[in-house]
C-alpha atoms as a PDB file:
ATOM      1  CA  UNK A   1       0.000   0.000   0.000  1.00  0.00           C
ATOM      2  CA  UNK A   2       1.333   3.174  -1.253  1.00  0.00           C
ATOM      3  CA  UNK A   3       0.586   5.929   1.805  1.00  0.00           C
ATOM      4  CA  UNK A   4       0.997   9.901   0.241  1.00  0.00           C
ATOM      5  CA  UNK A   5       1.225  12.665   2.598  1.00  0.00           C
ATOM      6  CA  UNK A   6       0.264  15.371   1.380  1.00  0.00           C
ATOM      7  CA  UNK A   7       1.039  19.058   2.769  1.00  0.00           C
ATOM      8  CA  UNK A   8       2.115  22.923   2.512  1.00  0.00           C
ATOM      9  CA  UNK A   9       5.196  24.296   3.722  1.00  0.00           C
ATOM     10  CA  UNK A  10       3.195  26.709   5.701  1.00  0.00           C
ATOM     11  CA  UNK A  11       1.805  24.327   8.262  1.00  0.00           C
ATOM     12  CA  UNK A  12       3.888  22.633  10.718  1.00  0.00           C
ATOM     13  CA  UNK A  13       1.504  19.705  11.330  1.00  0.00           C
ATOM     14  CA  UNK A  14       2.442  17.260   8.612  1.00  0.00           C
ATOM     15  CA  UNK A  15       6.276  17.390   9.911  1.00  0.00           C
ATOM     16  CA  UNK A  16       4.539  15.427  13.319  1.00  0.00           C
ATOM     17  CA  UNK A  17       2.274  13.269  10.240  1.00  0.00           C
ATOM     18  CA  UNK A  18       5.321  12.205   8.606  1.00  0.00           C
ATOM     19  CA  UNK A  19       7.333  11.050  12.051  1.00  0.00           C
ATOM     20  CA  UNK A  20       4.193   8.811  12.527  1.00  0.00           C
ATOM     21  CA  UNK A  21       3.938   7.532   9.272  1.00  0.00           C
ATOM     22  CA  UNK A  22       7.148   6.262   9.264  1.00  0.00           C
ATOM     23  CA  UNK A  23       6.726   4.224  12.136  1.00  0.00           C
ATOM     24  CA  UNK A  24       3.962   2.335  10.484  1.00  0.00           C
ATOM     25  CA  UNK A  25       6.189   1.679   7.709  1.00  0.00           C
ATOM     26  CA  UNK A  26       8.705   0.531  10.259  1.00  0.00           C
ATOM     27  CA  UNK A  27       6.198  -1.771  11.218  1.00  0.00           C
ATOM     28  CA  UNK A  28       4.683  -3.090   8.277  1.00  0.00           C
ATOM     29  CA  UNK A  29       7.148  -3.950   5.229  1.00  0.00           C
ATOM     30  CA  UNK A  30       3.666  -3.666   2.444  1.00  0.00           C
ATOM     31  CA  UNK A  31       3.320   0.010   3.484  1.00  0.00           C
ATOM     32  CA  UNK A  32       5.331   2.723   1.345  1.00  0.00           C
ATOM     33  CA  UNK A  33       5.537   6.315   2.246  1.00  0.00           C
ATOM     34  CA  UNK A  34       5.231   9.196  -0.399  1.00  0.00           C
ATOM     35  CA  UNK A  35       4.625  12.979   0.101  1.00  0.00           C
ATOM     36  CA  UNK A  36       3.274  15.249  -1.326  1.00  0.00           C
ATOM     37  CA  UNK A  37       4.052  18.842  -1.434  1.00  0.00           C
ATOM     38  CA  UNK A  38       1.206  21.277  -2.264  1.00  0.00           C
ATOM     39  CA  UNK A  39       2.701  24.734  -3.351  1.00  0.00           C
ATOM     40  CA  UNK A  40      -0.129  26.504  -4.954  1.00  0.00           C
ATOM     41  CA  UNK A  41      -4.174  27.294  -4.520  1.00  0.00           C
ATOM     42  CA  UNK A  42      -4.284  26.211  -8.174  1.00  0.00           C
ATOM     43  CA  UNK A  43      -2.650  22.745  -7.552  1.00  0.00           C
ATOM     44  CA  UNK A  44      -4.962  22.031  -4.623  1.00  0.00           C
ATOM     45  CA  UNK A  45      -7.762  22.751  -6.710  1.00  0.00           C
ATOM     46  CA  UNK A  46      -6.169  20.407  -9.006  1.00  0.00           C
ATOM     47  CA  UNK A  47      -5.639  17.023  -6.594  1.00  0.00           C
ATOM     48  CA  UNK A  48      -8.688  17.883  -4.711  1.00  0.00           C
ATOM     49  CA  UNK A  49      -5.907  18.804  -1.318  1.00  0.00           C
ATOM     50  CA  UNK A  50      -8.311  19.531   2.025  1.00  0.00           C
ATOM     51  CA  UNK A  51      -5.859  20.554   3.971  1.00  0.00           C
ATOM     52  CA  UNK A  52      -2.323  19.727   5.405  1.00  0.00           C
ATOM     53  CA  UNK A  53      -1.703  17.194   6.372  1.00  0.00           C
ATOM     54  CA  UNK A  54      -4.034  14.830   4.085  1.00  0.00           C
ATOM     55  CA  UNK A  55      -3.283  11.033   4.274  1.00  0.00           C
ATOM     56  CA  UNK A  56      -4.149   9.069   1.393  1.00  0.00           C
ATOM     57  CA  UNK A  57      -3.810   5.573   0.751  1.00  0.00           C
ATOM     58  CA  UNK A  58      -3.396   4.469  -2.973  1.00  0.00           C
ATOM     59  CA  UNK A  59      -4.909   7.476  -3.564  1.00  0.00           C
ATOM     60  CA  UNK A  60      -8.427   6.959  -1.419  1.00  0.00           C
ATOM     61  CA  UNK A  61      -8.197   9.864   1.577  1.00  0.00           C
ATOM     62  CA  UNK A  62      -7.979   8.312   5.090  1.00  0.00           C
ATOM     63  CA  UNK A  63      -9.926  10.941   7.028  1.00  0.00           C
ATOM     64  CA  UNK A  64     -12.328  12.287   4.300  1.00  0.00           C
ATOM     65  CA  UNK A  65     -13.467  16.017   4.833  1.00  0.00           C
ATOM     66  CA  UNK A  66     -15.810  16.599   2.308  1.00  0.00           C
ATOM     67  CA  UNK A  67     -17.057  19.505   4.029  1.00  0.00           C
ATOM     68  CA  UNK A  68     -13.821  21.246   3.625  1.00  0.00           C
ATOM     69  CA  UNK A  69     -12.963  23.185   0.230  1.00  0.00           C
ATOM     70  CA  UNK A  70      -9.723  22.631  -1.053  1.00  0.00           C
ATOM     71  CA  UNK A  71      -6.823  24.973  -0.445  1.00  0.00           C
ATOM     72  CA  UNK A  72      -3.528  25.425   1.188  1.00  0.00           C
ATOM     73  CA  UNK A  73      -5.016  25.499   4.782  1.00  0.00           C
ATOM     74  CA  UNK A  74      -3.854  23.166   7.972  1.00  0.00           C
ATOM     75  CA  UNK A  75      -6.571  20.493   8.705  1.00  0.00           C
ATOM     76  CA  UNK A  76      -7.581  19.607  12.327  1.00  0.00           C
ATOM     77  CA  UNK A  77      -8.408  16.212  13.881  1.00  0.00           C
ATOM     78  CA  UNK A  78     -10.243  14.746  16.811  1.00  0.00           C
ATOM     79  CA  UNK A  79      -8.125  12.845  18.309  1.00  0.00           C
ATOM     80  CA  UNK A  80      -8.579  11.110  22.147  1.00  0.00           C
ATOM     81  CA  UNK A  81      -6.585  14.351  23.674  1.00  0.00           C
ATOM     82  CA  UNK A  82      -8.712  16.597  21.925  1.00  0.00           C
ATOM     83  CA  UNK A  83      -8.296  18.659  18.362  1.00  0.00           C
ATOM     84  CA  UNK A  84      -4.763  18.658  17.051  1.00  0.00           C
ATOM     85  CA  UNK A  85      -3.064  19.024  13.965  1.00  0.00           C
ATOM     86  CA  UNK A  86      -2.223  15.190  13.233  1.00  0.00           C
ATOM     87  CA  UNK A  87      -4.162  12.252  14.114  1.00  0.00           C
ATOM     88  CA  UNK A  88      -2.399   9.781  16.278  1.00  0.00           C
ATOM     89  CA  UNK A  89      -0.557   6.779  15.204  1.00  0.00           C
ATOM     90  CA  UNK A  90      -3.272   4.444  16.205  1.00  0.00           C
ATOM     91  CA  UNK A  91      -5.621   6.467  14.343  1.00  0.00           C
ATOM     92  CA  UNK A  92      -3.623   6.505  11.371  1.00  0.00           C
ATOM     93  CA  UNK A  93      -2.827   2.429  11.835  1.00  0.00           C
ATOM     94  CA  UNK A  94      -6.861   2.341  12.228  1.00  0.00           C
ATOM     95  CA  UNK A  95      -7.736   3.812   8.568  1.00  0.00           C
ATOM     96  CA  UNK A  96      -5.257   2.134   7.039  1.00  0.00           C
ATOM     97  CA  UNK A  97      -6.874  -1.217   8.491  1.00  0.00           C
ATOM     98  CA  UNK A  98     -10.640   0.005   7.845  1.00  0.00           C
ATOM     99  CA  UNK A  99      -8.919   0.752   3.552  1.00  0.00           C
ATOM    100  CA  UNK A 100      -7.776  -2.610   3.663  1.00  0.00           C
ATOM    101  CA  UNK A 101     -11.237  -4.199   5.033  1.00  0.00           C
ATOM    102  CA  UNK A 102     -13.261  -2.068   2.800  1.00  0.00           C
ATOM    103  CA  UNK A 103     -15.537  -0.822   6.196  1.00  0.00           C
ATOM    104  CA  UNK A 104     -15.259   2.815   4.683  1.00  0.00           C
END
C-alpha cells in the first residue's frame, strides 16, 4: 500500500504526520511512504488537497473532509486528547486497516 502525505510548507503539522507515518512503515514492510508537497491554490484545486496534512492511501483519503474546500489550509483532527493538527498513530494504523477491510 502506497501511503501519500500530502502538505504545505506553511503548516507545521504534517512534519509530526510524517514522524508517525514512518513508524507504520517501520512496522509493516507492504506500506510505502510518499509525500506530497502542495505549493499553490491552483494545484490544490487540481488534486482535490483539504488541507495539510491529508493522508491518502493508494490514492483513497484516510480521514475524508468533504465539508472542507480545497486549499492550502492546515486540517484539524479529533483525536482522544482533543483537536490537534495530526491524528495519532493508532488512528492513522486504524484507517489504514478500515482501507484494507473495505468498512469505509
Amino acid at each position: 500500500m502506497e501511503i501519500t502525505l500530502q502538505y504545505f510548507d506553511g503548516c507545521p503539522n504534517w512534519e509530526t504526520a510524517a514522524d508517525r507515518l514512518a513508524v507504520i512503515a517501520a512496522e509493516r514492510s507492504d506500506v510505502t511512504v510518499s509525500r506530497q508537497l502542495i505549493e499553490t491554490q491552483e494545484e490544490a484545486e487540481a488534486v482535490n488537497f483539504r488541507g495539510s496534512p491529508t493522508f491518502l492511501a493508494d490514492g483513497v483519503p484516510l480521514f475524508p473532509a468533504p465539508e472542507a474546500p480545497p486549499g492550502l489550509s492546515c486540517r484539524v483532527y479529533l483525536t482522544p486528547s482533543g483537536l490537534t493538527g495530526s491524528p495519532t498513530t493508532e488512528q492513522i494504523r486504524d484507517a489504514i486497516m478500515n482501507i484494507e477491510a473495505g468498512t469505509r
